[in-house]
N, C-alpha and C. Protein backbone atom coordinates (compact mmCIF):
# COMPACT_ATOMS: atom_id res chain seq x y z
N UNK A 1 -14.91 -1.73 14.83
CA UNK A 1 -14.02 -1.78 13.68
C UNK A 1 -13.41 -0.40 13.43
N UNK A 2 -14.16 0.77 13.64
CA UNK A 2 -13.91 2.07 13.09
C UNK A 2 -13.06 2.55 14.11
N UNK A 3 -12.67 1.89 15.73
CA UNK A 3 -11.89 2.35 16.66
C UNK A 3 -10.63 1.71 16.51
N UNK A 4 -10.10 0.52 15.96
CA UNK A 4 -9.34 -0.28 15.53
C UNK A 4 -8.49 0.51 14.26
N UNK A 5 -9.42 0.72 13.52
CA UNK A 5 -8.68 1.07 12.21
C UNK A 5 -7.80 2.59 12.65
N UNK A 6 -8.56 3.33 13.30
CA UNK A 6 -8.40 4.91 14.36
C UNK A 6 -6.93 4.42 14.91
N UNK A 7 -6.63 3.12 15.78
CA UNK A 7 -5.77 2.90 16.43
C UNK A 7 -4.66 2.57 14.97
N UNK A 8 -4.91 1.86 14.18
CA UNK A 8 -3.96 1.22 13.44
C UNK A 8 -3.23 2.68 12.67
N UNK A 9 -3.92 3.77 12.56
CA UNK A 9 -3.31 4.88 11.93
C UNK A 9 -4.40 4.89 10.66
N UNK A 10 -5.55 4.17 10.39
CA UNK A 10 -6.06 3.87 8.86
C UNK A 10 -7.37 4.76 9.00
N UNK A 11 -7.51 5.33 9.90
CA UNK A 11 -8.86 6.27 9.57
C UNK A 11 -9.10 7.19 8.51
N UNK A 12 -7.72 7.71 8.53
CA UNK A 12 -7.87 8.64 7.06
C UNK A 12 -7.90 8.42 5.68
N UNK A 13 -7.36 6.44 6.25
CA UNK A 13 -7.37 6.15 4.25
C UNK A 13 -8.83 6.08 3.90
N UNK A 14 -8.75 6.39 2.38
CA UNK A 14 -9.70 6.14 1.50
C UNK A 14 -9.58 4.76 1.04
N UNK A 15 -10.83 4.35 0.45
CA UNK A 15 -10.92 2.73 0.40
C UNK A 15 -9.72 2.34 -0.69
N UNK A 16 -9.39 3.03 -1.63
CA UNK A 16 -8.27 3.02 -2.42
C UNK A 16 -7.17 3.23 -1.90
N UNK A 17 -6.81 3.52 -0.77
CA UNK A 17 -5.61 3.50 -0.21
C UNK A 17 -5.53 2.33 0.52
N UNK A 18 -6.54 1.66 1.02
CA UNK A 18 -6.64 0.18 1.74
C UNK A 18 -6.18 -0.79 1.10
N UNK A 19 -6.76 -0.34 0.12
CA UNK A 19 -6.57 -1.48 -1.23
C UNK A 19 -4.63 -1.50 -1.75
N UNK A 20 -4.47 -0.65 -2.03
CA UNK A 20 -3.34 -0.55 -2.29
C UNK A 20 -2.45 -1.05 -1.24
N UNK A 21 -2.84 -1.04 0.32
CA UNK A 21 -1.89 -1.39 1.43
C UNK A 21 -2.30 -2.91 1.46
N UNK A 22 -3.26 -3.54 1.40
CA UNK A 22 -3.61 -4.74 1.47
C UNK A 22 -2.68 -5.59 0.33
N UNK A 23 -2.44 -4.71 -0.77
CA UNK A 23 -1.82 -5.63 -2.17
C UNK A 23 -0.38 -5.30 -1.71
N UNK A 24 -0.03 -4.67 -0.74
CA UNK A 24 1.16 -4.55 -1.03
C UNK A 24 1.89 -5.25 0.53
N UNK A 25 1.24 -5.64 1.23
CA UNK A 25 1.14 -6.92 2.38
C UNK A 25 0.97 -8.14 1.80
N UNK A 26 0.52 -8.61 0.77
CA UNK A 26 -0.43 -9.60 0.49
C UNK A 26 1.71 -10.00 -0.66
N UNK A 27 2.14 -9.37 -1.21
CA UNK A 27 3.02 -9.45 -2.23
C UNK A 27 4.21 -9.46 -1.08
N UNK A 28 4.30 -8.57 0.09
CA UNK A 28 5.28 -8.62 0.83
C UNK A 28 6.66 -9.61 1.24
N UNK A 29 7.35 -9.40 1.57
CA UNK A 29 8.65 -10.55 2.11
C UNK A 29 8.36 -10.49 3.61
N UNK A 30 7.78 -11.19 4.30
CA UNK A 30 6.80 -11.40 5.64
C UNK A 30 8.20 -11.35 6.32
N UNK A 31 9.40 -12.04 5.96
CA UNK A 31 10.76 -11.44 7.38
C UNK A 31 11.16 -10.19 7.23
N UNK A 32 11.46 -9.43 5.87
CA UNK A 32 11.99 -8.76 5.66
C UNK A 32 11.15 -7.22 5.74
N UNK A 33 9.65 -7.45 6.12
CA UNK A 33 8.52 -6.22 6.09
C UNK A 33 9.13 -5.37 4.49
N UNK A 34 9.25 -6.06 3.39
CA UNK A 34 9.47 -5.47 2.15
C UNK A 34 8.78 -5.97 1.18
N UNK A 35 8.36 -4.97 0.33
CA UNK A 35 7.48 -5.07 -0.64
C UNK A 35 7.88 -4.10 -1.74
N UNK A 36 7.87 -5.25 -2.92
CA UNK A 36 8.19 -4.41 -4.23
C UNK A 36 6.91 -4.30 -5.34
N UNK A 37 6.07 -2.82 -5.53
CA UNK A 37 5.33 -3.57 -6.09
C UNK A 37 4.90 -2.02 -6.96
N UNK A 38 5.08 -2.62 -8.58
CA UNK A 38 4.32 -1.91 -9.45
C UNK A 38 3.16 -1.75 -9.96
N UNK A 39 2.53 -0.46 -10.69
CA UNK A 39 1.76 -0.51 -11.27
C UNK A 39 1.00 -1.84 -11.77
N UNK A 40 1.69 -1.99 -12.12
CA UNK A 40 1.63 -2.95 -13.67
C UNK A 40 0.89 -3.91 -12.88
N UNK A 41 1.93 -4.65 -11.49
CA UNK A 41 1.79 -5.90 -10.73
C UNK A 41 0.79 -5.54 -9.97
N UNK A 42 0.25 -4.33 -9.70
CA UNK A 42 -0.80 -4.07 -8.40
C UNK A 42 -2.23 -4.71 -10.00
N UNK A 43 -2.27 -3.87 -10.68
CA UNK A 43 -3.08 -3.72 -11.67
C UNK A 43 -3.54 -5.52 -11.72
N UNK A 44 -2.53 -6.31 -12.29
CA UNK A 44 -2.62 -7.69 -12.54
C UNK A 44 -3.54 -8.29 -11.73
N UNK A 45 -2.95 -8.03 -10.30
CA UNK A 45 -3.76 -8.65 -9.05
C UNK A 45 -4.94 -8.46 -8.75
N UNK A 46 -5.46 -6.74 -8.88
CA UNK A 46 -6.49 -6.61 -8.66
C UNK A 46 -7.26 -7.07 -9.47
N UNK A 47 -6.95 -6.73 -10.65
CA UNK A 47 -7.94 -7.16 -12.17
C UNK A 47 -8.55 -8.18 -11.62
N UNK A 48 -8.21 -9.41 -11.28
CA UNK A 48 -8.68 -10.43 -10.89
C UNK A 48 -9.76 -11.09 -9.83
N UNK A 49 -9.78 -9.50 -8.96
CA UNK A 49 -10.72 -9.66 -8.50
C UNK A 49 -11.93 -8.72 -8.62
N UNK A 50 -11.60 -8.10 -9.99
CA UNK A 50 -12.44 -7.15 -10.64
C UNK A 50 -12.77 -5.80 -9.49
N UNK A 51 -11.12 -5.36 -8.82
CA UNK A 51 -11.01 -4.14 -8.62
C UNK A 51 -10.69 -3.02 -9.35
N UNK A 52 -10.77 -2.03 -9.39
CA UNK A 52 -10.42 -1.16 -10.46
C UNK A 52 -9.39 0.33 -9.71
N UNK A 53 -8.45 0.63 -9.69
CA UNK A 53 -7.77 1.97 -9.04
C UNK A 53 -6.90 2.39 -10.64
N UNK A 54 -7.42 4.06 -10.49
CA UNK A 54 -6.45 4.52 -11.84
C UNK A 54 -5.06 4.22 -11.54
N UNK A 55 -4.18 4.45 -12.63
CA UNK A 55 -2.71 4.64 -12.02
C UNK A 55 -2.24 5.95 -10.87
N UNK A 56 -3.27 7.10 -11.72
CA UNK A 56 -2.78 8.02 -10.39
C UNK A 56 -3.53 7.99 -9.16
N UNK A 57 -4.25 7.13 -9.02
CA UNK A 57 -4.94 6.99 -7.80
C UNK A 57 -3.96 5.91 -6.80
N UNK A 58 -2.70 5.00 -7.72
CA UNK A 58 -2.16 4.09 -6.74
C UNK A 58 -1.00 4.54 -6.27
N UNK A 59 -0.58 5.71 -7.12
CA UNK A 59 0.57 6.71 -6.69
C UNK A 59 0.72 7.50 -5.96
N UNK A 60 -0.73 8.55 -5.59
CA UNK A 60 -1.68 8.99 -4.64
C UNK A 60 -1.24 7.80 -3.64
N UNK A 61 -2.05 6.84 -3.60
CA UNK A 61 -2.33 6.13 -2.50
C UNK A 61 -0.94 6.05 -1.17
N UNK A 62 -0.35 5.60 -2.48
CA UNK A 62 1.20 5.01 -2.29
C UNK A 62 1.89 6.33 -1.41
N UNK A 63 1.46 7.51 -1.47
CA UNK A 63 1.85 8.95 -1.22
C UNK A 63 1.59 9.12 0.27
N UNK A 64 0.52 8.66 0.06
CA UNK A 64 -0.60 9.10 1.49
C UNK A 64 -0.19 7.79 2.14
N UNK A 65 0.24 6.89 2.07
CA UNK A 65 0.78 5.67 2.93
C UNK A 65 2.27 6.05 3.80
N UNK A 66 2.74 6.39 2.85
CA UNK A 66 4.20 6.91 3.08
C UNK A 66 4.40 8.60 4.09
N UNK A 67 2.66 9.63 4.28
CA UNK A 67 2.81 10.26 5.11
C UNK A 67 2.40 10.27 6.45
N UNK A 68 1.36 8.93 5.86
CA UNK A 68 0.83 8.53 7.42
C UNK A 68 1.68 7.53 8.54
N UNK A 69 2.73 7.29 7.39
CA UNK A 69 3.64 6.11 8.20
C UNK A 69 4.04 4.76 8.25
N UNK A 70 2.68 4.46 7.40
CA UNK A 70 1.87 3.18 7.32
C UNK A 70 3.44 2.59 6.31
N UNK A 71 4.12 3.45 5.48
CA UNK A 71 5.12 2.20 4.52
C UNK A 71 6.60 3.59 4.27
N UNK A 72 7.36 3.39 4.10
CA UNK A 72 8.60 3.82 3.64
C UNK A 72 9.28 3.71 2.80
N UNK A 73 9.57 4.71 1.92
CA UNK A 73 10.35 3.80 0.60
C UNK A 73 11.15 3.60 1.02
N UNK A 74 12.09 2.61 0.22
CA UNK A 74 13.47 2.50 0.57
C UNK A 74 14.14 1.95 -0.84
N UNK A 75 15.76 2.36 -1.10
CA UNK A 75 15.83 2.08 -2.10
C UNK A 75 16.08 3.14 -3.12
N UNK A 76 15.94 4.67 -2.59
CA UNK A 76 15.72 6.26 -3.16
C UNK A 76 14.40 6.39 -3.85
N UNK A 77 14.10 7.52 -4.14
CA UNK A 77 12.63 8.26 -4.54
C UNK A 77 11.72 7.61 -5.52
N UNK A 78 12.54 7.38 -6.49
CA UNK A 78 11.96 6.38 -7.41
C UNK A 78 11.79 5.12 -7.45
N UNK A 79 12.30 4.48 -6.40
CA UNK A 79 11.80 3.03 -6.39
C UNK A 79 10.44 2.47 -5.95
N UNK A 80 10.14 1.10 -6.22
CA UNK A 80 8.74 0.95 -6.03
C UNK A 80 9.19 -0.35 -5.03
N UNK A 81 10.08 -0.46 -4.13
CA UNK A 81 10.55 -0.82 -2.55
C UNK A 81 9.62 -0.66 -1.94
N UNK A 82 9.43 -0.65 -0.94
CA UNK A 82 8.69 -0.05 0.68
C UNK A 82 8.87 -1.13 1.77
N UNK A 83 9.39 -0.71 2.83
CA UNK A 83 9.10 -1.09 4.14
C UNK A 83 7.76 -0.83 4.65
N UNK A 84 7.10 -2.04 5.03
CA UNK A 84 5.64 -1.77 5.56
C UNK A 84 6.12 -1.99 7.23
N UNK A 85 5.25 -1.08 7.79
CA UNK A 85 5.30 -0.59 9.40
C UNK A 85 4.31 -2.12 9.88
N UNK A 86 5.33 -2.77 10.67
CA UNK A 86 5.55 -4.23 11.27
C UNK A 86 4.47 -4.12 12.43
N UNK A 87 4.46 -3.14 13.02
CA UNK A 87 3.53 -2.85 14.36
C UNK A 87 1.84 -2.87 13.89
């Protein structure tokens, strides 16, 4: 599992950064590899399964996704867009 994740680019996330990439696949437009997703809406989802990430921990996350490659904003700086990496 730990050579897989190495290959996928995910070794360096923290389990809060998983989390955040999983909710934001899980909300995705599966043709379009796009995902719009806020605070607010990450928060909703998880609640439910009695996860817990601060807000600045999903902004963080969201940060460290976007340098590893793993998602792209799109849309300019402030949007909560992303292209998730299809490969």
């Amino acid at each position: 599992m730990d050579s897989a994740a190495q290959e996928l680019g995910l070794g360096s996330l923290t389990d809060s950064d998983r989390i955040v990439l999983i909710i934001l696949w899980d909300v995705a437009d599966k043709n379009a590899s796009q995902a719009t997703l806020s605070f607010e809406l990450f928060s909703e989802l998880t609640k439910k399964q009695e996860i817990v990430v601060s807000r600045s921990q999903f902004f963080k996350s969201l940060k460290k996704l976007e340098e590893v490659g793993l998602i792209t904003r799109i849309d300019g700086p402030r949007s909560g867009t992303y292209r998730l990496k299809a490969e």
